[in-house]
Structures are given as C-alpha cells and as structure tokens.
N, C-alpha and C. Protein backbone atom coordinates (compact mmCIF):
# COMPACT_ATOMS: atom_id res chain seq x y z
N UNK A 1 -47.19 -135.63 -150.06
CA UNK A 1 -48.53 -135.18 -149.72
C UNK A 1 -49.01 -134.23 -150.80
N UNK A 2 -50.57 -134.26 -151.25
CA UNK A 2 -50.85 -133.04 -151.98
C UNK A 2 -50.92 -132.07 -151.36
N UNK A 3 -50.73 -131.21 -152.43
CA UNK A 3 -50.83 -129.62 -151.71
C UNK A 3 -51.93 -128.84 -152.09
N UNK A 4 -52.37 -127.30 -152.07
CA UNK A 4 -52.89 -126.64 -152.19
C UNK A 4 -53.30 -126.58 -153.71
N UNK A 5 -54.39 -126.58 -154.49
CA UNK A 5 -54.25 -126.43 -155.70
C UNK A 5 -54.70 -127.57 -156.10
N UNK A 6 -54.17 -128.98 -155.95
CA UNK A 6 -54.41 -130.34 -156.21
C UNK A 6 -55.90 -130.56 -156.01
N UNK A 7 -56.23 -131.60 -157.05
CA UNK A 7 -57.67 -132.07 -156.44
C UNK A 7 -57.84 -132.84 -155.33
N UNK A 8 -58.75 -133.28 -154.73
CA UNK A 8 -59.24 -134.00 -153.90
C UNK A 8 -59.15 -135.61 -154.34
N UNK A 9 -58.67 -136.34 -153.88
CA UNK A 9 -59.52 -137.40 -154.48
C UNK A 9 -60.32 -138.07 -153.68
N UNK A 10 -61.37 -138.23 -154.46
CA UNK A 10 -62.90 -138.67 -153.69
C UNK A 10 -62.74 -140.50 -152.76
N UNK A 11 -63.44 -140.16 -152.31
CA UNK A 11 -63.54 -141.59 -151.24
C UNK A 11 -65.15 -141.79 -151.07
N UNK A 12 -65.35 -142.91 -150.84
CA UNK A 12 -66.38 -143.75 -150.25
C UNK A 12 -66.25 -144.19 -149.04
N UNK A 13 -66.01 -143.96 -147.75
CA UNK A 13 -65.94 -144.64 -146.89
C UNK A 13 -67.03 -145.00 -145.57
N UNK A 14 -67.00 -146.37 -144.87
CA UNK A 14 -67.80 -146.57 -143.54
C UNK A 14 -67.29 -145.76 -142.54
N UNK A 15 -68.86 -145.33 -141.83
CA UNK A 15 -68.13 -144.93 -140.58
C UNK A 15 -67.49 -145.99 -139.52
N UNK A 16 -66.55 -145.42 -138.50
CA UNK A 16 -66.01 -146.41 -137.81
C UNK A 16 -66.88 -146.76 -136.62
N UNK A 17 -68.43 -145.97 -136.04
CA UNK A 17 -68.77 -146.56 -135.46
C UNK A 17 -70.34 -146.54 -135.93
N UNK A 18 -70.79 -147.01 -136.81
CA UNK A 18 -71.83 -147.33 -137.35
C UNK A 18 -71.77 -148.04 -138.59
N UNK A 19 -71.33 -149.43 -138.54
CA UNK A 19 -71.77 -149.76 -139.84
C UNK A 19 -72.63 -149.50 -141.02
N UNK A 20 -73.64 -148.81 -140.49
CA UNK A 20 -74.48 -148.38 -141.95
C UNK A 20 -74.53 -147.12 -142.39
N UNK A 21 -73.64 -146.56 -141.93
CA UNK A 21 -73.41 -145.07 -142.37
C UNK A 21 -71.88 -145.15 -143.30
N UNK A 22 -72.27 -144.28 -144.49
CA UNK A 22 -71.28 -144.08 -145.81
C UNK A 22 -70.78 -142.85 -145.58
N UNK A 23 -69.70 -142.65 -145.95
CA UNK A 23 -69.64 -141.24 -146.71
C UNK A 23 -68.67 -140.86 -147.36
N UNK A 24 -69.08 -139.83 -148.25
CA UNK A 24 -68.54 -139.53 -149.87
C UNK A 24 -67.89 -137.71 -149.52
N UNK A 25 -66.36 -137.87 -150.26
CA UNK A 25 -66.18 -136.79 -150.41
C UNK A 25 -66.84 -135.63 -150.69
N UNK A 26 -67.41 -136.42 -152.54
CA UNK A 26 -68.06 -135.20 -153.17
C UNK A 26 -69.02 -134.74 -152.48
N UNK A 27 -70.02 -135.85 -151.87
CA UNK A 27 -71.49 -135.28 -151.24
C UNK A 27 -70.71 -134.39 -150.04
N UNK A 28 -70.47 -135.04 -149.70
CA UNK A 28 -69.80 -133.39 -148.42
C UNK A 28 -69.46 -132.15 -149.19
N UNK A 29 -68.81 -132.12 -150.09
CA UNK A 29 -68.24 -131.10 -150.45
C UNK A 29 -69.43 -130.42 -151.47
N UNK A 30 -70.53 -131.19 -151.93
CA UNK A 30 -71.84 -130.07 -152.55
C UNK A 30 -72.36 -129.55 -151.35
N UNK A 31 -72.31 -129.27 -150.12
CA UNK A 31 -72.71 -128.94 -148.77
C UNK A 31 -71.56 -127.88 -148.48
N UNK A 32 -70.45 -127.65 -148.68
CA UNK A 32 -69.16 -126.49 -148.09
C UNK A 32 -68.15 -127.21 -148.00
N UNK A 33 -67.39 -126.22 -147.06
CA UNK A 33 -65.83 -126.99 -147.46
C UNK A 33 -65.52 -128.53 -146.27
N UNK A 34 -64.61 -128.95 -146.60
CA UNK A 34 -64.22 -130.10 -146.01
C UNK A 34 -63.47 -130.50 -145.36
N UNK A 35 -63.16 -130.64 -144.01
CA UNK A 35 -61.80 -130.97 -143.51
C UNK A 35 -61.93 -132.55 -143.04
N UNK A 36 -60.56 -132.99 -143.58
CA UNK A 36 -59.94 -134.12 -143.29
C UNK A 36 -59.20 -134.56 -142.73
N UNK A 37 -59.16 -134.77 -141.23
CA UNK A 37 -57.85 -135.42 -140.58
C UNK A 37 -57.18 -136.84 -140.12
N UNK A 38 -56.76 -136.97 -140.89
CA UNK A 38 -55.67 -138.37 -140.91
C UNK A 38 -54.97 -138.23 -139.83
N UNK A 39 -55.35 -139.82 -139.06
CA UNK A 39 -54.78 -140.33 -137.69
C UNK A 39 -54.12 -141.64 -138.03
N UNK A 40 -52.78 -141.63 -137.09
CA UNK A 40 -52.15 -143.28 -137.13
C UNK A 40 -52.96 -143.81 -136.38
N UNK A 41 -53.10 -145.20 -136.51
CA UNK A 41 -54.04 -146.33 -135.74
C UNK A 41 -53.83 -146.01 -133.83
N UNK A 42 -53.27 -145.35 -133.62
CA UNK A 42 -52.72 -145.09 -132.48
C UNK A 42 -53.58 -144.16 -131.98
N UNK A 43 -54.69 -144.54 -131.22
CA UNK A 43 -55.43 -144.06 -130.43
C UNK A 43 -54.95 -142.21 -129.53
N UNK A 44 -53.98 -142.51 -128.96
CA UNK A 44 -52.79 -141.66 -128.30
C UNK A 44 -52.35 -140.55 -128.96
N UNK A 45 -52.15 -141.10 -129.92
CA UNK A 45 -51.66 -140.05 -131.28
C UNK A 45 -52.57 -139.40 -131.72
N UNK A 46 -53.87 -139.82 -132.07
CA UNK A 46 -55.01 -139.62 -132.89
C UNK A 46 -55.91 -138.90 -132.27
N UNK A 47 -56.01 -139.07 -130.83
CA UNK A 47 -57.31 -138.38 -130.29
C UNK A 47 -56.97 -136.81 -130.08
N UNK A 48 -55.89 -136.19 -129.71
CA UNK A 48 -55.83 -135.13 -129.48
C UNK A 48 -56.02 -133.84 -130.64
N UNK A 49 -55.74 -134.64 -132.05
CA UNK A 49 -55.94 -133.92 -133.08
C UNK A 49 -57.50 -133.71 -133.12
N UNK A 50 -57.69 -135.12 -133.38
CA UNK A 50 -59.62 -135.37 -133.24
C UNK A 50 -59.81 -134.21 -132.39
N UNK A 51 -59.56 -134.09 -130.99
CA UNK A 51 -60.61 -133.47 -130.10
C UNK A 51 -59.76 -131.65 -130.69
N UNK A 52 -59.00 -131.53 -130.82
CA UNK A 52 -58.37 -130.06 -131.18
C UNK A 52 -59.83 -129.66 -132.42
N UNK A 53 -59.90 -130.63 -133.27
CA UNK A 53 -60.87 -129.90 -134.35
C UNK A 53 -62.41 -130.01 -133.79
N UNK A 54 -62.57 -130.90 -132.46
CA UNK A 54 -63.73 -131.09 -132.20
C UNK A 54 -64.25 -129.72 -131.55
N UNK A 55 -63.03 -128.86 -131.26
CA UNK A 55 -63.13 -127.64 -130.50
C UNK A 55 -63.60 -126.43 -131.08
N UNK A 56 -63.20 -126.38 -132.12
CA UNK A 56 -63.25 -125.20 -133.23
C UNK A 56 -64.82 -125.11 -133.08
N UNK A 57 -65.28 -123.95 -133.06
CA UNK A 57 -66.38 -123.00 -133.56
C UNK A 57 -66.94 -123.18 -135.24
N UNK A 58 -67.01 -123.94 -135.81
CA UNK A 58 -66.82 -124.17 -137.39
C UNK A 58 -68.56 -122.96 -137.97
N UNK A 59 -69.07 -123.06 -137.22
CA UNK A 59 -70.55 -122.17 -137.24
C UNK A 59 -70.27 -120.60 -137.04
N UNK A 60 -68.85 -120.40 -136.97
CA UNK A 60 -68.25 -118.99 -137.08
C UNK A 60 -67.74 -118.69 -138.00
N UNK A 61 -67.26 -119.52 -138.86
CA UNK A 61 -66.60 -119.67 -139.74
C UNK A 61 -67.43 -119.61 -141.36
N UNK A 62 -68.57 -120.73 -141.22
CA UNK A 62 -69.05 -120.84 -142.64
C UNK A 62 -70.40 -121.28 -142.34
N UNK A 63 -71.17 -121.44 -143.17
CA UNK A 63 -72.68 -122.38 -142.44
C UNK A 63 -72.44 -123.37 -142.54
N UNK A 64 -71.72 -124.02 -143.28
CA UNK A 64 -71.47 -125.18 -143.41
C UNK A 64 -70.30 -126.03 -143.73
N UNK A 65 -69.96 -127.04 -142.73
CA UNK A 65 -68.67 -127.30 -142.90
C UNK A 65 -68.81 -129.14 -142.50
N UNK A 66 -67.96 -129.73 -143.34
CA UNK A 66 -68.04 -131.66 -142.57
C UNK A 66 -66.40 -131.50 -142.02
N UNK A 67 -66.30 -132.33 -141.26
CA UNK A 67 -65.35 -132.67 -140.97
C UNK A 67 -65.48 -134.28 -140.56
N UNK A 68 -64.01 -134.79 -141.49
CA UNK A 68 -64.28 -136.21 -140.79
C UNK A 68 -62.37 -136.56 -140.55
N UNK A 69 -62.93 -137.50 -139.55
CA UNK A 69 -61.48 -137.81 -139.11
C UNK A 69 -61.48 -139.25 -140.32
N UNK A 70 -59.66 -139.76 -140.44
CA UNK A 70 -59.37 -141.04 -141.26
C UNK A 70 -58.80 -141.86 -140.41
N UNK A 71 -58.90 -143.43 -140.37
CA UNK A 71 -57.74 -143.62 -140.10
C UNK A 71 -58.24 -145.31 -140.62
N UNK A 72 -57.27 -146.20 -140.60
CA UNK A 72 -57.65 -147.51 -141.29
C UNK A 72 -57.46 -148.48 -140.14
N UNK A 73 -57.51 -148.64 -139.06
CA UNK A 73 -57.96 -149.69 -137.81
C UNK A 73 -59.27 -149.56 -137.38
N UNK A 74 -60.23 -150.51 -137.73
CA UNK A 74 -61.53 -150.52 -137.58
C UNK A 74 -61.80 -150.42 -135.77
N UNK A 75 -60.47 -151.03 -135.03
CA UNK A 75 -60.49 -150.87 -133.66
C UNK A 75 -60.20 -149.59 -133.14
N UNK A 76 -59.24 -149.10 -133.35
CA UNK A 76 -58.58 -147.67 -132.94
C UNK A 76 -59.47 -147.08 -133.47
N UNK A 77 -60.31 -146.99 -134.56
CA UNK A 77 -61.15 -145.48 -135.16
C UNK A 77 -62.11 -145.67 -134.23
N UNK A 78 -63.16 -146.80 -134.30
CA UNK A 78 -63.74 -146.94 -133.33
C UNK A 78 -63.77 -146.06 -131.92
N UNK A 79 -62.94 -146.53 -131.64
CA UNK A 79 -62.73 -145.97 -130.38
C UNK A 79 -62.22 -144.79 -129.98
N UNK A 80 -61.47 -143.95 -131.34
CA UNK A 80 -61.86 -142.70 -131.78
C UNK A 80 -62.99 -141.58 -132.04
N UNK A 81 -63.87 -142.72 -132.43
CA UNK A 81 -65.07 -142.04 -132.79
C UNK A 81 -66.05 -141.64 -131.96
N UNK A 82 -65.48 -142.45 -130.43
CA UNK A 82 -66.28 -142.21 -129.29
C UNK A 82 -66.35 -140.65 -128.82
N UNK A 83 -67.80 -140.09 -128.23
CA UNK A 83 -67.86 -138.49 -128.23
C UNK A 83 -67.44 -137.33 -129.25
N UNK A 84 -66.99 -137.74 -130.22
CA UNK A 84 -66.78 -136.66 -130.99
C UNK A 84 -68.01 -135.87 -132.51
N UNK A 85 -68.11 -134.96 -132.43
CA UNK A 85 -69.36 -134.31 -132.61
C UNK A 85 -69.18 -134.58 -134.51
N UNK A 86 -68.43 -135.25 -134.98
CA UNK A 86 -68.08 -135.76 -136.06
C UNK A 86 -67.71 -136.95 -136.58
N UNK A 87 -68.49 -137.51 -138.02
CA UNK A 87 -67.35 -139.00 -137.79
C UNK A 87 -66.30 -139.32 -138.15
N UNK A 88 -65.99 -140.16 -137.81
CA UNK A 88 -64.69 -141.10 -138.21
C UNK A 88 -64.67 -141.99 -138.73
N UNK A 89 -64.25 -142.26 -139.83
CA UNK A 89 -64.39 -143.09 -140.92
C UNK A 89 -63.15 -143.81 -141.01
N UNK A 90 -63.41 -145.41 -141.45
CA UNK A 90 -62.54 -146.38 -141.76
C UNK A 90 -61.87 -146.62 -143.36
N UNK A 91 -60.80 -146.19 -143.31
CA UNK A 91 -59.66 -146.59 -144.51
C UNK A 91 -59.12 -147.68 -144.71
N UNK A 92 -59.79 -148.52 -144.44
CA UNK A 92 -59.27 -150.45 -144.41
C UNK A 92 -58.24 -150.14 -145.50
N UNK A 93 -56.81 -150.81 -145.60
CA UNK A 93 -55.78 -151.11 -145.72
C UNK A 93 -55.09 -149.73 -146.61
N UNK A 94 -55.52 -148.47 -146.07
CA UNK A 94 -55.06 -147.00 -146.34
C UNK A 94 -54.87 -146.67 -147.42
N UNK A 95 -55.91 -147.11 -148.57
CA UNK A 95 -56.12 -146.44 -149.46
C UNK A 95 -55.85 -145.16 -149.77
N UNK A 96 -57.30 -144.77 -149.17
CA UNK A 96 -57.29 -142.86 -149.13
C UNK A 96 -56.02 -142.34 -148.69
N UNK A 97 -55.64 -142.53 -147.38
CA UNK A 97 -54.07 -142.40 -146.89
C UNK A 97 -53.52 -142.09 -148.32
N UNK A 98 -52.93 -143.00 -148.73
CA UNK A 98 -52.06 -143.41 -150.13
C UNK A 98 -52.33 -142.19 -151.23
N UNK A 99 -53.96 -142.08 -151.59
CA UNK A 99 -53.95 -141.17 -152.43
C UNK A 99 -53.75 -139.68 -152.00
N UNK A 100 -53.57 -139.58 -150.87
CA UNK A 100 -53.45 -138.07 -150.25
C UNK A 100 -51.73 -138.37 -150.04
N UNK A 101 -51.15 -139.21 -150.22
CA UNK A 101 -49.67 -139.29 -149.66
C UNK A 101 -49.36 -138.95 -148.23
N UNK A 102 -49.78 -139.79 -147.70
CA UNK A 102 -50.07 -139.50 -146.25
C UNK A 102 -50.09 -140.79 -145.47
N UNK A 103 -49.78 -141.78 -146.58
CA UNK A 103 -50.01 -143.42 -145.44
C UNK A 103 -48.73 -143.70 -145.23
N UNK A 104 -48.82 -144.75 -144.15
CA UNK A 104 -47.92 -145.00 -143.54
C UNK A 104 -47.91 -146.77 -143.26
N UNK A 105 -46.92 -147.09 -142.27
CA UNK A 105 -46.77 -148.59 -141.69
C UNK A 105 -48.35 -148.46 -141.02
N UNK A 106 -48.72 -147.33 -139.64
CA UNK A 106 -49.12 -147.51 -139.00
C UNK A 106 -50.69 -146.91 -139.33
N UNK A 107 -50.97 -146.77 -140.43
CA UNK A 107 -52.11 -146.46 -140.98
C UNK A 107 -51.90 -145.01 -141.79
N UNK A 108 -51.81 -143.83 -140.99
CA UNK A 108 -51.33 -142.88 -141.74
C UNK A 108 -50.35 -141.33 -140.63
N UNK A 109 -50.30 -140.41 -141.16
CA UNK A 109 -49.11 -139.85 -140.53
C UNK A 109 -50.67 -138.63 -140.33
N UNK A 110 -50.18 -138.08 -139.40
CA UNK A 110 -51.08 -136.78 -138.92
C UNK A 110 -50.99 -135.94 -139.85
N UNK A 111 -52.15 -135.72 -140.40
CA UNK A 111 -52.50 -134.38 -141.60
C UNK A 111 -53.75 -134.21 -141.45
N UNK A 112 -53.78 -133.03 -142.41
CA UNK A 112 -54.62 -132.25 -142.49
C UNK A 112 -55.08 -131.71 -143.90
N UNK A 113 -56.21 -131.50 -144.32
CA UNK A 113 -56.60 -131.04 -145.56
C UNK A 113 -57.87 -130.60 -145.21
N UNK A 114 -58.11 -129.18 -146.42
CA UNK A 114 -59.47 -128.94 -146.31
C UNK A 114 -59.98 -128.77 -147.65
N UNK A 115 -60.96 -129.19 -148.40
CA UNK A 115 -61.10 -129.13 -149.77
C UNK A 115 -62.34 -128.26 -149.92
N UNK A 116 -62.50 -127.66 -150.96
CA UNK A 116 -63.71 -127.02 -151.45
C UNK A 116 -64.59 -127.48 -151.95
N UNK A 117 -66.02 -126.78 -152.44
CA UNK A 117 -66.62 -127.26 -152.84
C UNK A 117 -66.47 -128.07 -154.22
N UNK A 118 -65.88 -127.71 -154.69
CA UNK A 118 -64.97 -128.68 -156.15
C UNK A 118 -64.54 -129.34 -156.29
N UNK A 119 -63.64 -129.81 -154.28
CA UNK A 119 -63.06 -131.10 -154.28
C UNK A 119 -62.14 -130.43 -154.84
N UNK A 120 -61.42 -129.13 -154.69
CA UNK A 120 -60.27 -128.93 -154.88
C UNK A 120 -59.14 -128.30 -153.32
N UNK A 121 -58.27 -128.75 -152.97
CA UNK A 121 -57.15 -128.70 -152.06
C UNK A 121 -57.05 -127.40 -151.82
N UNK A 122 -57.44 -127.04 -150.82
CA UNK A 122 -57.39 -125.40 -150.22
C UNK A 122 -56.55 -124.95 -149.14
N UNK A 123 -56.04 -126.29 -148.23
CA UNK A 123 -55.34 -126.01 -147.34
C UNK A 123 -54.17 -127.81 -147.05
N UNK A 124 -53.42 -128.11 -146.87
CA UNK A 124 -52.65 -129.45 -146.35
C UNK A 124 -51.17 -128.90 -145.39
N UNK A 125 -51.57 -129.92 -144.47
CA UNK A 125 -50.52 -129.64 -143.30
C UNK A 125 -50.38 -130.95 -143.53
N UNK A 126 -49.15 -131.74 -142.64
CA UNK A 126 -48.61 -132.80 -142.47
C UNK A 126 -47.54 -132.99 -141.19
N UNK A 127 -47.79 -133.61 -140.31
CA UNK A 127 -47.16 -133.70 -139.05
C UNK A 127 -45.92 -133.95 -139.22
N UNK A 128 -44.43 -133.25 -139.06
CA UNK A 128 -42.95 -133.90 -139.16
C UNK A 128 -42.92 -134.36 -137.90
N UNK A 129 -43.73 -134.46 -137.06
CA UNK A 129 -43.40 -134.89 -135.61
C UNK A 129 -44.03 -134.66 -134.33
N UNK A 130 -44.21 -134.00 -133.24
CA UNK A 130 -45.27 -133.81 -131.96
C UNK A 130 -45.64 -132.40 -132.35
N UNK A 131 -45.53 -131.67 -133.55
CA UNK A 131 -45.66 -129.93 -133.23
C UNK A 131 -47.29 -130.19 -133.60
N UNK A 132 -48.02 -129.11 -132.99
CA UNK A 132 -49.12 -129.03 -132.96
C UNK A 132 -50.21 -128.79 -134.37
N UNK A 133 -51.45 -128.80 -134.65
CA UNK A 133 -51.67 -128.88 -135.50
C UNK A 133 -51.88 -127.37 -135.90
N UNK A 134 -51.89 -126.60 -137.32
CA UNK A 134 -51.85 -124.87 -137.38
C UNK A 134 -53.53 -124.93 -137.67
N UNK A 135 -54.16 -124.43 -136.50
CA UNK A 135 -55.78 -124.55 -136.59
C UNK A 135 -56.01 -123.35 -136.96
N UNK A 136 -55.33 -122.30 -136.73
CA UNK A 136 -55.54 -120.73 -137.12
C UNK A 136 -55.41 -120.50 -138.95
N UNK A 137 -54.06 -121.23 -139.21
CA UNK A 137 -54.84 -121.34 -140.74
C UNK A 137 -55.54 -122.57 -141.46
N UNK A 138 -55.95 -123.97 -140.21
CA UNK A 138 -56.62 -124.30 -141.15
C UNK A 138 -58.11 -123.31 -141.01
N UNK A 139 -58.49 -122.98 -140.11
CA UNK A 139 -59.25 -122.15 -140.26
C UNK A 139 -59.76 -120.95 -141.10
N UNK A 140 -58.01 -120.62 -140.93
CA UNK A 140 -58.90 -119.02 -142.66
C UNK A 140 -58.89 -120.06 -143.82
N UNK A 141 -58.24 -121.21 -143.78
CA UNK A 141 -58.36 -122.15 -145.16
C UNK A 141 -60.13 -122.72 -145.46
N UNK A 142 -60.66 -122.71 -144.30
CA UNK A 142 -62.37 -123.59 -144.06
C UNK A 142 -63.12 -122.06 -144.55
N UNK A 143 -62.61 -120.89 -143.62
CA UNK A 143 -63.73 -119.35 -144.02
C UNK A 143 -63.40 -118.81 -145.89
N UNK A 144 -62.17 -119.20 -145.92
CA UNK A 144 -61.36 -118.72 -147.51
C UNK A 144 -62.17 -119.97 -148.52
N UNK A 145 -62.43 -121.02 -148.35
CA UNK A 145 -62.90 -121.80 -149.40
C UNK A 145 -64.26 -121.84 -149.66
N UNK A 146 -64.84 -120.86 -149.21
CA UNK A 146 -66.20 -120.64 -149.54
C UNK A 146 -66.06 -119.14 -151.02
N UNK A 147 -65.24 -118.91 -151.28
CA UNK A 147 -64.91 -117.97 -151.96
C UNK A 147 -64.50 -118.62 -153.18
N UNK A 148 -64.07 -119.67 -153.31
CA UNK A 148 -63.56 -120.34 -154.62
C UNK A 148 -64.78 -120.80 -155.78
C-alpha cells in the first residue's frame, strides 16, 4: 500500500449509481482534501466502513472535503451507493485498487487514504482484518491537509 508522503495517483472514474456522472481525483482535490475508501465487492464488508465515514461531521473539520467510496463490482457498489451522502464509484477490473496496492481477488481490501490538495498521500490505513477503521486520525489527517 502507499503511504504517507507518496503521490496520489489520479483516476477517472463512473459513479456506481449514475451512469453519467465522472469523477477525477485531481478535480476533487483543487476543491480540499480527499478521502478514499476502498471496499471488497462484498456488500457486508463494505457498507459499514461506507456508513462509519458517512457519519463524520467533515463541515467541522475543513470547508471542504470529497469523499468517495471504491470498489470494482458495478453490482455491489451499486448497491452501496444506496443513501449515502457521497459517491461511490466503479473500479471495473481494480485498477485504481492496484495502483494504491490495495487490490485484491475480491475487488479490494478495506483502506483508507486521504490526499491533499496536490494529490499528495496525507494519511493510509489498510484493514489486516475486522479491526475498525482509525476515524480519529483519519480525521486530524482531512483538518492537517489543508495546511500542506
């Protein structure tokens, strides 16, 4: 996985429940910082992270912040993407995954990243297993990258 320090690498991706909606790293990131969370195709697995960041206060934090969830099953994101105050975007055959070192069999492994406005790596977590996600520092990582 990249770490802290590393660049970003940029993506193009569809959302998973709107076909005509795009979206681009960089353009998020000329707007504030960025968080990214990578879900396995596994609905089960995926939603609780989704809804953990759907929780956060991010308007306490910075004026401005994107967050988008990843994951590469056009079905499972989908159906991810349902209610959540952010989108979710499709990684058809886990590209992005790959360039973050983060893919997997099952699309990708639970992580986390938040990038700056530079598209540079300010914060990366990576799931070894059910432990929860550290929202307290990705959080000073989202209020801290407005400073870079």
């Amino acid at each position: 996985m990249l770490d802290a320090g590393d660049p970003a690498p940029d993506f193009y991706l569809p959302a998973a429940d709107d076909p005509g909606a795009e979206y681009m790293l960089s353009a998020a990131a000329d707007a504030g910082p960025v968080v990214l969370a990578f879900v396995p195709d596994n609905p089960s697995v995926g939603r609780p992270l989704l809804e953990s960041l759907a929780s956060v206060d991010w308007a306490r934090l910075v004026d401005r912040v994107s967050v988008f969830g990843i994951g590469s099953d056009p079905d499972a994101m989908t159906e991810l993407a349902e209610g959540l105050p952010f989108p979710v975007v499709q990684d058809r055959g886990g590209y992005v995954a790959d360039l973050y070192g983060v893919g997997s069999t099952d699309g990708a492994r639970r992580a986390l990243v938040v990038a700056d406005s530079e598209c540079v790596i300010r914060f990366a977590w990576e799931s070894g297993g059910d432990e929860q996600a550290p929202l307290d520092e990705l959080q000073s990582a989202v209020a801290g990258s407005t400073d870079a």
